[in-house]
Structures are given as C-alpha cells and as structure tokens.
PDB file of N, CA and C in Angstrom:
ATOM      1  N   UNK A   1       0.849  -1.185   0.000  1.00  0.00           N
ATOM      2  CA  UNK A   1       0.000   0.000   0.000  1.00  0.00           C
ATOM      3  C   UNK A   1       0.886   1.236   0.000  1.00  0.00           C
ATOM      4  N   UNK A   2       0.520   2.034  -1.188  1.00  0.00           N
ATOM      5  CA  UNK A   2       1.432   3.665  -1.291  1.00  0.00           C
ATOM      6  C   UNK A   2       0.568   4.461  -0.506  1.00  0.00           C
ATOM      7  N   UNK A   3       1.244   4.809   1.005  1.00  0.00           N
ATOM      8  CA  UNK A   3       0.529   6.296   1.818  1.00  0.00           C
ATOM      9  C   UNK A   3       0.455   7.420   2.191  1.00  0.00           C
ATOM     10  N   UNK A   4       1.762   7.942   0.948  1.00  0.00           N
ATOM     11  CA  UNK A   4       2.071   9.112   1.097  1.00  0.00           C
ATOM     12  C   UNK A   4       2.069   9.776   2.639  1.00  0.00           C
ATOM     13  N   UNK A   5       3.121   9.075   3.330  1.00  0.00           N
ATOM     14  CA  UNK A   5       2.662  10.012   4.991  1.00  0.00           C
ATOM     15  C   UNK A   5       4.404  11.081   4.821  1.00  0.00           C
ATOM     16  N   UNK A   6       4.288  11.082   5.779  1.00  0.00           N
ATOM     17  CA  UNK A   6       5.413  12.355   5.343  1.00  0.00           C
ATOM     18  C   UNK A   6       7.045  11.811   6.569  1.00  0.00           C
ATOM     19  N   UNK A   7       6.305  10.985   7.112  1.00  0.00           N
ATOM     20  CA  UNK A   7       7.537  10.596   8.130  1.00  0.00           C
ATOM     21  C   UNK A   7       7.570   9.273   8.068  1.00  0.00           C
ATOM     22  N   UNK A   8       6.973   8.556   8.215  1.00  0.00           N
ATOM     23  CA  UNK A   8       6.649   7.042   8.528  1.00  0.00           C
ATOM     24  C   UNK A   8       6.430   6.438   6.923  1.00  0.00           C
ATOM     25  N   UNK A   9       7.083   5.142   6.987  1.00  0.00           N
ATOM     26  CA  UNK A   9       6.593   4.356   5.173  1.00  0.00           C
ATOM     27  C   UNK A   9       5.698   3.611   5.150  1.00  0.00           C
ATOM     28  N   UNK A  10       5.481   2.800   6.556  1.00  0.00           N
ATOM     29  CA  UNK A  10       4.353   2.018   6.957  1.00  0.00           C
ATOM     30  C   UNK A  10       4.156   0.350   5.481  1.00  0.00           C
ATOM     31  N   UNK A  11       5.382   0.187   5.467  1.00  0.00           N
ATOM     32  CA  UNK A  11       5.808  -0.907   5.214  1.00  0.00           C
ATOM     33  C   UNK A  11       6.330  -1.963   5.535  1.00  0.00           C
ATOM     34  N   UNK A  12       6.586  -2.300   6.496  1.00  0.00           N
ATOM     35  CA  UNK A  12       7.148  -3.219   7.091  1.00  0.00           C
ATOM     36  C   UNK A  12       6.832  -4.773   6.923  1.00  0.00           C
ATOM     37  N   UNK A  13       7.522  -5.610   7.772  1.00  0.00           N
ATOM     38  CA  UNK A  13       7.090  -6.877   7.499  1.00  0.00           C
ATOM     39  C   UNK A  13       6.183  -7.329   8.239  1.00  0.00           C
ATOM     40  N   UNK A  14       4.713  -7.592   7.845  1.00  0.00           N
ATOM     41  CA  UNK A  14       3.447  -7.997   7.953  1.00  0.00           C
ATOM     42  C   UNK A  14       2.442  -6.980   8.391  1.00  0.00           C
ATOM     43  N   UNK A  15       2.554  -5.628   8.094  1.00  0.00           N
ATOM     44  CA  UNK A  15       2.469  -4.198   8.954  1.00  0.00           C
ATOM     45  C   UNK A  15       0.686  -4.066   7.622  1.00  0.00           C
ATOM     46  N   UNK A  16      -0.148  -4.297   8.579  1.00  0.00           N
ATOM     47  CA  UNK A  16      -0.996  -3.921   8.223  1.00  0.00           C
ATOM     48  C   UNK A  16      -1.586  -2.628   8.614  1.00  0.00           C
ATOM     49  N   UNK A  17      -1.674  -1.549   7.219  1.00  0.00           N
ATOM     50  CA  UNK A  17      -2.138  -0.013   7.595  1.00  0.00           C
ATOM     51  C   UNK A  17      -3.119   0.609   6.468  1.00  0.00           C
ATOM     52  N   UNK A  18      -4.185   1.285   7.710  1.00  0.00           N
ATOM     53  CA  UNK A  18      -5.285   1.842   7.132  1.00  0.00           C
ATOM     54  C   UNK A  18      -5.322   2.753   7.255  1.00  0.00           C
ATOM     55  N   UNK A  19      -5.967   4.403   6.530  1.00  0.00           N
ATOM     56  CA  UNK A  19      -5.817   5.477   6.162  1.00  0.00           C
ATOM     57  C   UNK A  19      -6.920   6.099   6.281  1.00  0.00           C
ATOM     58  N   UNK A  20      -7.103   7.124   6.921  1.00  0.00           N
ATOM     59  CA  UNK A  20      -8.129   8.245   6.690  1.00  0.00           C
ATOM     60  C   UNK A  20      -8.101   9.582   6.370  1.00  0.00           C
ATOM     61  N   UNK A  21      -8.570  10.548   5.176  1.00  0.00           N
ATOM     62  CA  UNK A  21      -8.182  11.541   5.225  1.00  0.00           C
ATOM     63  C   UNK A  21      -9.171  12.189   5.114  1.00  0.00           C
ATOM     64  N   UNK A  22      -8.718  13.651   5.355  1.00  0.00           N
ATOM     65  CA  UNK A  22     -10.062  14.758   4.979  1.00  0.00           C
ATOM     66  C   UNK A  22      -9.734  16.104   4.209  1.00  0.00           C
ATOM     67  N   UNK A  23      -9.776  16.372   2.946  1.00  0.00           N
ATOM     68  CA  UNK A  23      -9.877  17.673   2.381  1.00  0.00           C
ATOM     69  C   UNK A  23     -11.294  18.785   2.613  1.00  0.00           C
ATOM     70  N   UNK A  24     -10.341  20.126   2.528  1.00  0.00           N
ATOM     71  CA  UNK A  24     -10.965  21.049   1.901  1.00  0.00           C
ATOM     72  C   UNK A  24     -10.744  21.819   1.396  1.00  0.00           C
ATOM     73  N   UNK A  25     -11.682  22.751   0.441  1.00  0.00           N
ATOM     74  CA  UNK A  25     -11.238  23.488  -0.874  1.00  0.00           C
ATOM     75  C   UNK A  25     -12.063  24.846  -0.167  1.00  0.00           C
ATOM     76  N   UNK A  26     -11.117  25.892   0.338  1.00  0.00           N
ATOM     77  CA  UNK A  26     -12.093  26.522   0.311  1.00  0.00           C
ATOM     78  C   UNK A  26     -12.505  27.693  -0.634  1.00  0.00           C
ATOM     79  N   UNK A  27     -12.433  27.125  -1.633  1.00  0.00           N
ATOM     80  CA  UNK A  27     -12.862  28.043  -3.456  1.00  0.00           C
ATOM     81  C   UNK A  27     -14.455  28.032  -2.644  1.00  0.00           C
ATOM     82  N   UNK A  28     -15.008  27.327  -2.102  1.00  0.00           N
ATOM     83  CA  UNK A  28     -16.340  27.194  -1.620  1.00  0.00           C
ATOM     84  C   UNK A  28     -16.824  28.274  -0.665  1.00  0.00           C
ATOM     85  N   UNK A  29     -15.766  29.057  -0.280  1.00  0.00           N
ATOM     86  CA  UNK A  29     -15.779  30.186   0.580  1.00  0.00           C
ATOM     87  C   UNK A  29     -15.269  31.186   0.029  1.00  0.00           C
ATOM     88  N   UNK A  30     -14.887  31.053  -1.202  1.00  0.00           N
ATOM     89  CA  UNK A  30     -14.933  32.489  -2.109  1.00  0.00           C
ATOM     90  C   UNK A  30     -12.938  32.860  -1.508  1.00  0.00           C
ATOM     91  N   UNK A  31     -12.325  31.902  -1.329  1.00  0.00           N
ATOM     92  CA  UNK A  31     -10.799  31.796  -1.288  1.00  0.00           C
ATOM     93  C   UNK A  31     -10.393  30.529  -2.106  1.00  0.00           C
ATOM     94  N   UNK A  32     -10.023  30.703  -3.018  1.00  0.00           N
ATOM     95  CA  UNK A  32      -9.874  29.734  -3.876  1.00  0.00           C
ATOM     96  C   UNK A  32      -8.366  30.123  -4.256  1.00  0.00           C
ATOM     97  N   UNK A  33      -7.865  28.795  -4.225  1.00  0.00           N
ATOM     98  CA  UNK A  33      -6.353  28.378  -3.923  1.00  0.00           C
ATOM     99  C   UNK A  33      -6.064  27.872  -2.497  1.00  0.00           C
ATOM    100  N   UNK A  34      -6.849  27.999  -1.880  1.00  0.00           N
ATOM    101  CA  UNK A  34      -6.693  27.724  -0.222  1.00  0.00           C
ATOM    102  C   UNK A  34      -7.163  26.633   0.169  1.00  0.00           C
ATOM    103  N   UNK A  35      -6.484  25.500   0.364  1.00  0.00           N
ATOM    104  CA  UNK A  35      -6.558  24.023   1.107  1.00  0.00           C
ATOM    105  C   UNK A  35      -6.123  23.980   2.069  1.00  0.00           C
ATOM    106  N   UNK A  36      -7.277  22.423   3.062  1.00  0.00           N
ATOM    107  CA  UNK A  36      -7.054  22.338   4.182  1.00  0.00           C
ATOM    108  C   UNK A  36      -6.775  20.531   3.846  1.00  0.00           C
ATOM    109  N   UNK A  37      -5.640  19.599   4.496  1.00  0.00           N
ATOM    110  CA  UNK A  37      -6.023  18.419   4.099  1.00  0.00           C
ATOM    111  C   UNK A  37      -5.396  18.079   5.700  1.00  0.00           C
ATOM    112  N   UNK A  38      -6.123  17.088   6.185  1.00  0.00           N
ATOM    113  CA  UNK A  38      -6.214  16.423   7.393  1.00  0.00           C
ATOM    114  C   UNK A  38      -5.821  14.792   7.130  1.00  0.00           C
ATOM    115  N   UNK A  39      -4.729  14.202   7.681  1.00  0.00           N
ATOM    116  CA  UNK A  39      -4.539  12.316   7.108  1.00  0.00           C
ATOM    117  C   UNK A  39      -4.015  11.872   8.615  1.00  0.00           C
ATOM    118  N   UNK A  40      -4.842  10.884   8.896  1.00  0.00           N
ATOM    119  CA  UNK A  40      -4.375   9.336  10.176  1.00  0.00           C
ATOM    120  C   UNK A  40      -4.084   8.506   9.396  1.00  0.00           C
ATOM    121  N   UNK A  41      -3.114   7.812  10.211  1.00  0.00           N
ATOM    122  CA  UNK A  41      -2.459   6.267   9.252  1.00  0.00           C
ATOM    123  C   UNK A  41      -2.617   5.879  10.551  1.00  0.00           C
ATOM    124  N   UNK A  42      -2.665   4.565  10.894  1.00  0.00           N
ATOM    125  CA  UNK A  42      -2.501   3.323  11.432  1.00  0.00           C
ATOM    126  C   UNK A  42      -1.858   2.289  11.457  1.00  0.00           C
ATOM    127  N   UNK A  43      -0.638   1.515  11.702  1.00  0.00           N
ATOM    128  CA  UNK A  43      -0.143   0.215  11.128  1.00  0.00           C
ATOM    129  C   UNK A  43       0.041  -0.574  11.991  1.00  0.00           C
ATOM    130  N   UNK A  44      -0.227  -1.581  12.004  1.00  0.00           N
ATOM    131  CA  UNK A  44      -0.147  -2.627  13.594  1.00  0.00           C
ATOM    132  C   UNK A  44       0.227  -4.152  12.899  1.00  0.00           C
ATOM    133  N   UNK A  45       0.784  -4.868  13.748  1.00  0.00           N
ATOM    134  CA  UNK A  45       0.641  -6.186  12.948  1.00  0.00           C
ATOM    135  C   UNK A  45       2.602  -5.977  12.266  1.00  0.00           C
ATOM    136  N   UNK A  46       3.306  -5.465  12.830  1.00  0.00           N
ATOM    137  CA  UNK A  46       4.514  -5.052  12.503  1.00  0.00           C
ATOM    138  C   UNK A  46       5.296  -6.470  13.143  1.00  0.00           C
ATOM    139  N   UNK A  47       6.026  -7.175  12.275  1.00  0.00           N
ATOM    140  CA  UNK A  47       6.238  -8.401  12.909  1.00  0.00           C
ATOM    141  C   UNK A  47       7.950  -8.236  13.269  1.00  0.00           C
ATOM    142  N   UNK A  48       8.203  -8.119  15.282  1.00  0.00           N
ATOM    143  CA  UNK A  48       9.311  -7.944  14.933  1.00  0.00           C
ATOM    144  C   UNK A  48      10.374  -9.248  15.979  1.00  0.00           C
ATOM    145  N   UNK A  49      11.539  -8.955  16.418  1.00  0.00           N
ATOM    146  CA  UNK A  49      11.885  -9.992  17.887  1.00  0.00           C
ATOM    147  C   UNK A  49      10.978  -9.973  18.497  1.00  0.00           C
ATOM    148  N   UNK A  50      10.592  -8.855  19.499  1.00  0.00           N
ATOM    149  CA  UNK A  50       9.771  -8.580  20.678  1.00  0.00           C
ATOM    150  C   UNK A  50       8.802  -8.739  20.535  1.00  0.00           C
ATOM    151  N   UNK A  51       7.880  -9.078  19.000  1.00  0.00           N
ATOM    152  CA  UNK A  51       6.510  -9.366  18.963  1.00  0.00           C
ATOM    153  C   UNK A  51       6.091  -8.137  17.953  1.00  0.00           C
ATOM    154  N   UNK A  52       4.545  -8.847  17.790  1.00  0.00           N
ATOM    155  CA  UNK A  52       4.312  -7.571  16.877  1.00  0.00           C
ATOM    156  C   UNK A  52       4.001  -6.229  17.295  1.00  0.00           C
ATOM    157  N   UNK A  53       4.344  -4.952  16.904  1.00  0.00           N
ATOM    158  CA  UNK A  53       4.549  -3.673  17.213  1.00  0.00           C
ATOM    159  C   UNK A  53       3.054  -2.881  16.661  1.00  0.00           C
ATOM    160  N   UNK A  54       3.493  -1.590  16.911  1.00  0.00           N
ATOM    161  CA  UNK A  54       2.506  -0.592  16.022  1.00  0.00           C
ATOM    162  C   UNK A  54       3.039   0.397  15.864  1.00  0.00           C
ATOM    163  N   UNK A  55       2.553   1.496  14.976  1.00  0.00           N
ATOM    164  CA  UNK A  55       2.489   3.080  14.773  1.00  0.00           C
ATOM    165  C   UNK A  55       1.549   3.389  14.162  1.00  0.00           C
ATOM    166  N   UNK A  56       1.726   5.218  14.388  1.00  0.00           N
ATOM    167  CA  UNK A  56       0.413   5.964  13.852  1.00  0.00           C
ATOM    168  C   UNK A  56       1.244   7.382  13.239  1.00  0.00           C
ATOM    169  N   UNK A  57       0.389   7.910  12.512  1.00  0.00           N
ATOM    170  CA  UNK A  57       1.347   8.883  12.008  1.00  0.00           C
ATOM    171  C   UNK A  57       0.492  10.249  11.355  1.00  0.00           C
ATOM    172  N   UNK A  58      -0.033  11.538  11.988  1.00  0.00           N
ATOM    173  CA  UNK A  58      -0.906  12.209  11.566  1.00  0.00           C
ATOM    174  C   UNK A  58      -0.107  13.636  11.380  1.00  0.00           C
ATOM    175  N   UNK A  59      -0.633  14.018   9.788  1.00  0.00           N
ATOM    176  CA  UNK A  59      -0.572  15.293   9.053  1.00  0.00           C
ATOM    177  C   UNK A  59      -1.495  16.318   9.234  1.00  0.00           C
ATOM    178  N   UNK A  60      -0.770  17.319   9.164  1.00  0.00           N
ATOM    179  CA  UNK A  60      -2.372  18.322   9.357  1.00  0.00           C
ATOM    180  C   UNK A  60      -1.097  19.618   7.862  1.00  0.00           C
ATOM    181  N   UNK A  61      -1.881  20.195   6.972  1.00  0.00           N
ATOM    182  CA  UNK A  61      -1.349  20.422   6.121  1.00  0.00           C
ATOM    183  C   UNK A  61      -2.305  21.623   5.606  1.00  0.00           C
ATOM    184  N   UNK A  62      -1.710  23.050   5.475  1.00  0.00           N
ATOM    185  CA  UNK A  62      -2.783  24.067   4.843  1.00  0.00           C
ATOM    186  C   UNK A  62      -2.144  24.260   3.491  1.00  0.00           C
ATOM    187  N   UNK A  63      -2.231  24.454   2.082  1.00  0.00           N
ATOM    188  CA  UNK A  63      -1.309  24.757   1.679  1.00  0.00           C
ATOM    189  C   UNK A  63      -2.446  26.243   0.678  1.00  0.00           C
ATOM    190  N   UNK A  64      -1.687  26.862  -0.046  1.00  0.00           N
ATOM    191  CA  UNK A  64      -1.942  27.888  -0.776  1.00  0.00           C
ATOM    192  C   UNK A  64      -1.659  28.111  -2.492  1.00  0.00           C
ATOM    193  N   UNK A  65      -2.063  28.182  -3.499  1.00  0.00           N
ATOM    194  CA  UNK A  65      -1.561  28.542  -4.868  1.00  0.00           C
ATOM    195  C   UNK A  65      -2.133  29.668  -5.467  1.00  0.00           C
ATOM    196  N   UNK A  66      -1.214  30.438  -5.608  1.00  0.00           N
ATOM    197  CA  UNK A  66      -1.092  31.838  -6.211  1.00  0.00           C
ATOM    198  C   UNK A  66      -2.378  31.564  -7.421  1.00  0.00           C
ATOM    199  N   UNK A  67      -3.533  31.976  -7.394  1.00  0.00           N
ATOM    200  CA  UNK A  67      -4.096  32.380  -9.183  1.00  0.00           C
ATOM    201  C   UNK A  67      -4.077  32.883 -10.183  1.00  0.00           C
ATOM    202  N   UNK A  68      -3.152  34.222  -9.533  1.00  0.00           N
ATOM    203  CA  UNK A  68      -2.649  35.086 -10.944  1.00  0.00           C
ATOM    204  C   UNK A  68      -1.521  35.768 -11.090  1.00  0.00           C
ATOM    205  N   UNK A  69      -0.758  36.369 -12.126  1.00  0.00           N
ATOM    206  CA  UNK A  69      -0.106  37.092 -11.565  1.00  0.00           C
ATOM    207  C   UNK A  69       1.267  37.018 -11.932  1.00  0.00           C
ATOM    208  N   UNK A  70       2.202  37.268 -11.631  1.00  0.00           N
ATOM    209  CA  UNK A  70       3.773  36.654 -12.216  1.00  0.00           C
ATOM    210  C   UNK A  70       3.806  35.477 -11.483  1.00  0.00           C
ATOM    211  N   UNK A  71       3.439  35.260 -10.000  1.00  0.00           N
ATOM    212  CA  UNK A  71       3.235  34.131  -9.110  1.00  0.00           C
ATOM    213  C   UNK A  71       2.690  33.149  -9.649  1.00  0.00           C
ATOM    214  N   UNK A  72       1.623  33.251 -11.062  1.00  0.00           N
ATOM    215  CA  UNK A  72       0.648  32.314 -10.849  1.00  0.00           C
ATOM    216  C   UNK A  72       1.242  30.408 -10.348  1.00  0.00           C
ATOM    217  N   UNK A  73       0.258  29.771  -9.800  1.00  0.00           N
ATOM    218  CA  UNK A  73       0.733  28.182  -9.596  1.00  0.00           C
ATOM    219  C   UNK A  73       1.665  28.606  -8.894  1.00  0.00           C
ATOM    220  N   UNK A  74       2.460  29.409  -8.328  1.00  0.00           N
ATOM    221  CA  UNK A  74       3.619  28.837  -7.178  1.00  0.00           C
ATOM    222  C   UNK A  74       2.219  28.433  -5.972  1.00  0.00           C
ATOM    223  N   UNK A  75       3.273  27.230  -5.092  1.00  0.00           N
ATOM    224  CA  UNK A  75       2.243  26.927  -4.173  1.00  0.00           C
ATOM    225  C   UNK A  75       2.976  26.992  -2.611  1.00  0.00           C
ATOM    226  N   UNK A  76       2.434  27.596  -1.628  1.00  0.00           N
ATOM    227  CA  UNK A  76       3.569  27.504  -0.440  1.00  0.00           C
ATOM    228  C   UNK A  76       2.070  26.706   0.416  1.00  0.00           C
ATOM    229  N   UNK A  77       2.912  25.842   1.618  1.00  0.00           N
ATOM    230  CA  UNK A  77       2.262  24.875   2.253  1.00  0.00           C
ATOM    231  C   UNK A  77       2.924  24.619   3.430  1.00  0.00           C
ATOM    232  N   UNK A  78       2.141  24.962   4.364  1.00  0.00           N
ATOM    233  CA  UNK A  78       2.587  24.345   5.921  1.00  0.00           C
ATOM    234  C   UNK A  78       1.987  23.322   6.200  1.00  0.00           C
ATOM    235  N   UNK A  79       2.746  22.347   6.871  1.00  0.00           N
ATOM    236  CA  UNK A  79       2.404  21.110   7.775  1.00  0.00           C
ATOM    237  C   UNK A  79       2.952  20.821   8.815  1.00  0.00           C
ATOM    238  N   UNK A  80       2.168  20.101   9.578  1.00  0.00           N
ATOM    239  CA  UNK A  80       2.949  19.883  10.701  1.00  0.00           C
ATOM    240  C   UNK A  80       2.484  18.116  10.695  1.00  0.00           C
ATOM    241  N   UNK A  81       3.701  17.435  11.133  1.00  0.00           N
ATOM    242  CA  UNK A  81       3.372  16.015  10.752  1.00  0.00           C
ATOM    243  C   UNK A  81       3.890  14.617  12.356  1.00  0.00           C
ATOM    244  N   UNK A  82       3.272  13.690  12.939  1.00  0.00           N
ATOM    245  CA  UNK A  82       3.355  13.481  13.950  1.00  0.00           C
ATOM    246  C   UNK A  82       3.563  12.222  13.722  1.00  0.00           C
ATOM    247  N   UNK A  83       4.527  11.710  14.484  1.00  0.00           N
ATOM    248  CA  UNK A  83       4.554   9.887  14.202  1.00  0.00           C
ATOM    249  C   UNK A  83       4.916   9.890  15.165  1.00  0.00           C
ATOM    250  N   UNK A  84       4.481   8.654  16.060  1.00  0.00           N
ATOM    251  CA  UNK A  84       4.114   7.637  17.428  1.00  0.00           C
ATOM    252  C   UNK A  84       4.350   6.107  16.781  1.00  0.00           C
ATOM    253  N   UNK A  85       5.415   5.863  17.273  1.00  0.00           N
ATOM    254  CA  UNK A  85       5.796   4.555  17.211  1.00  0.00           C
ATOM    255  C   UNK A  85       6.453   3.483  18.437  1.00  0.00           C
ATOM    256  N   UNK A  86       6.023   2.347  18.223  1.00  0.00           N
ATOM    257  CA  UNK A  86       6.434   1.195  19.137  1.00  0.00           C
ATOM    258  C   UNK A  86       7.987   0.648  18.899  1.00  0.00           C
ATOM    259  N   UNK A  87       8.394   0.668  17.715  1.00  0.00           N
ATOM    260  CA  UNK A  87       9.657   0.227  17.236  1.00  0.00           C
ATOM    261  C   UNK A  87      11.172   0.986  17.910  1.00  0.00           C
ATOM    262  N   UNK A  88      11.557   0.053  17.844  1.00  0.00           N
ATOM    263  CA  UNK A  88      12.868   0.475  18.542  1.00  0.00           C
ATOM    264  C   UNK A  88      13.967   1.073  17.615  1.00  0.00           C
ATOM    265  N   UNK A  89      13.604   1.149  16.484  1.00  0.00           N
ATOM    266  CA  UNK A  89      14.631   1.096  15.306  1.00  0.00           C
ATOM    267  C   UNK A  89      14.477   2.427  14.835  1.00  0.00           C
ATOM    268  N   UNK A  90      13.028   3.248  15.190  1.00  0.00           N
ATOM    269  CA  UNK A  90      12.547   4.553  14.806  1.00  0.00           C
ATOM    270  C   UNK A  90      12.288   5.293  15.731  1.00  0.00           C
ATOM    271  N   UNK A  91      12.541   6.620  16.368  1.00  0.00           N
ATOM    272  CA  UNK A  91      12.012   7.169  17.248  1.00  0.00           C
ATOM    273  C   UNK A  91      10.796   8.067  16.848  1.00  0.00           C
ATOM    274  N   UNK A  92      10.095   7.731  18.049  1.00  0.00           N
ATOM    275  CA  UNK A  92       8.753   9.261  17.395  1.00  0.00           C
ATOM    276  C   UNK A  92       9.290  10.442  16.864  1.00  0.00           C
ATOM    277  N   UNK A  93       8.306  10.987  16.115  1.00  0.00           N
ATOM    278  CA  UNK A  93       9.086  12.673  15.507  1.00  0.00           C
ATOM    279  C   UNK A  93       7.768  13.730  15.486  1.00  0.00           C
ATOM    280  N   UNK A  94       8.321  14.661  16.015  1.00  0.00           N
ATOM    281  CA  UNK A  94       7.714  15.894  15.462  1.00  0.00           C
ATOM    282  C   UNK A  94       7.705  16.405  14.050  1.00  0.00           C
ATOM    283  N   UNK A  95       7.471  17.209  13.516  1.00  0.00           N
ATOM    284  CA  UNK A  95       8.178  18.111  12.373  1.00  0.00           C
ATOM    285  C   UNK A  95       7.174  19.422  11.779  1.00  0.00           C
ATOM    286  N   UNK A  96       7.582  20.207  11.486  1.00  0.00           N
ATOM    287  CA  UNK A  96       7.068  21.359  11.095  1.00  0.00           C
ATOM    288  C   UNK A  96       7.846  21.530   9.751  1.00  0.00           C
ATOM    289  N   UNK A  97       6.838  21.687   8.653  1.00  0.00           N
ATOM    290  CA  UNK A  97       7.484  21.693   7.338  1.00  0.00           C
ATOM    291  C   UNK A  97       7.074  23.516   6.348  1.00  0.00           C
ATOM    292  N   UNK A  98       7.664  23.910   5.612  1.00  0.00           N
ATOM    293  CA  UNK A  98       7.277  24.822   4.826  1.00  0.00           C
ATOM    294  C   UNK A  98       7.671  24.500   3.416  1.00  0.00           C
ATOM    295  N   UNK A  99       6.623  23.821   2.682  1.00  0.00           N
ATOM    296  CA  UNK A  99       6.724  23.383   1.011  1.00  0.00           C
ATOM    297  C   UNK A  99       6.293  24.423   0.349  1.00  0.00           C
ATOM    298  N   UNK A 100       7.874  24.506  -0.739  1.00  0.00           N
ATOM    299  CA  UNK A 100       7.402  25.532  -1.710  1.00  0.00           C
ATOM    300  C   UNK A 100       7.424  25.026  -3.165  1.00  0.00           C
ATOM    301  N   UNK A 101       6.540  25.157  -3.805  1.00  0.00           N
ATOM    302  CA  UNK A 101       6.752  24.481  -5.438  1.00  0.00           C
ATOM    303  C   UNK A 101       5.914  25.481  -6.255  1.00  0.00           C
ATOM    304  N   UNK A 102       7.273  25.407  -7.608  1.00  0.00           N
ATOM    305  CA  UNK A 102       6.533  26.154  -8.457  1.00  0.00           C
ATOM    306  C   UNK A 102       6.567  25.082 -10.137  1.00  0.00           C
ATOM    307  N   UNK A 103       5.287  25.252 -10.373  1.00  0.00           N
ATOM    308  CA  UNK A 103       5.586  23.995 -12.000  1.00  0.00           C
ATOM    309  C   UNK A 103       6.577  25.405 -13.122  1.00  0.00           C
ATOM    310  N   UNK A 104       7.450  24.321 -13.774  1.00  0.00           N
ATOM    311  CA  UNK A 104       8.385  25.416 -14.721  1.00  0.00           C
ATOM    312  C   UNK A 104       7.809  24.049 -15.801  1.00  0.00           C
ATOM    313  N   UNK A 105       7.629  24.568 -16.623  1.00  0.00           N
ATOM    314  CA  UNK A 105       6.938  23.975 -18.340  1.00  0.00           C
ATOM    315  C   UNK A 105       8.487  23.615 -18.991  1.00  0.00           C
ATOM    316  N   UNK A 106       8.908  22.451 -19.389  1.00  0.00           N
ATOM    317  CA  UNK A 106       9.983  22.029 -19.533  1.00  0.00           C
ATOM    318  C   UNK A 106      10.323  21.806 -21.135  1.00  0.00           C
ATOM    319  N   UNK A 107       8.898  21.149 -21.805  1.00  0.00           N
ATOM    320  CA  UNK A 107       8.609  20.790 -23.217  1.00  0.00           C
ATOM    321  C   UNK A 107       7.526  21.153 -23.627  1.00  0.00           C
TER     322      UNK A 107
END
C-alpha cells in the first residue's frame, strides 16, 4: 500500500495499515487556492523480535496557490506532521514543514 505520509513508510514486514483523510477546498468560501487536508495512518501487525509492534502517524497540512499574476501556480504549504511509534529502530518525531513548489513547463 502507497501512503504518502510524510515521516513514517508504513511498510514493514506484515504491517498492516489503514488510512483516513479529509480535504478542503475553500474556493467554496470564495478563497480559492486555499486548502485544508487532514490524514491518520494506522499500522499494527509489525512483525518484529519482541513481537508484533505498532504506529500511527498524523498530518495536518494548509497549503496555498497563487491564481494570478507573475506568481501564478507557485504553491507555499505548511504542515505539521506526527509519528508515534512502538519500534525500537525509529524514534517518534515531530516536524514542522514549509513546502514551496513552483511547476516550470519544460517541453
């Protein structure tokens, strides 16, 4: 399973993980370019020495894209991203991110 989480791969050996997310657009509020996206992961069933393990790993993510302008499509995006884990091999993490992308037309 591909879960796009931002810290955690949630692959492991026998690591069963389920996903929930939540968007919003708020073009619906007359701000358009302005997203809200909310994601829980889950993975348990992590088969290791000590037995099987778990983790969890939650995003919270606003991001923004310019509509017009010399800017247009650049996109800047804060997240803040949380992983809680049982494994000894990974420690939990905080992180606070600032993504910036702009598309450049190549061909």
């Amino acid at each position: 399973m591909l879960t796009f989480s931002t810290i955690g791969k949630f692959q492991r050996a026998g690591e069963r993980t389920w996903q929930v997310r939540y968007g919003y657009d708020f073009a619906r509020l007359g701000v358009p370019g302005l997203n809200f996206l909310a994601m829980y992961e889950s993975g348990s069933n992590i088969q290791t020495s000590d037995g099987d393990k778990k983790e969890w790993e939650r995003n919270v993510t606003l991001s923004y894209v310019v509509q017009s302008g010399p800017a247009k499509n650049l996109s800047v995006a804060l997240r803040h991203a949380q992983l809680r884990t049982e494994l000894a091999s990974q420690r939990d993490a905080d992180e606070h991110r600032i993504i910036v992308s702009y598309p450049i037309n190549i061909f």
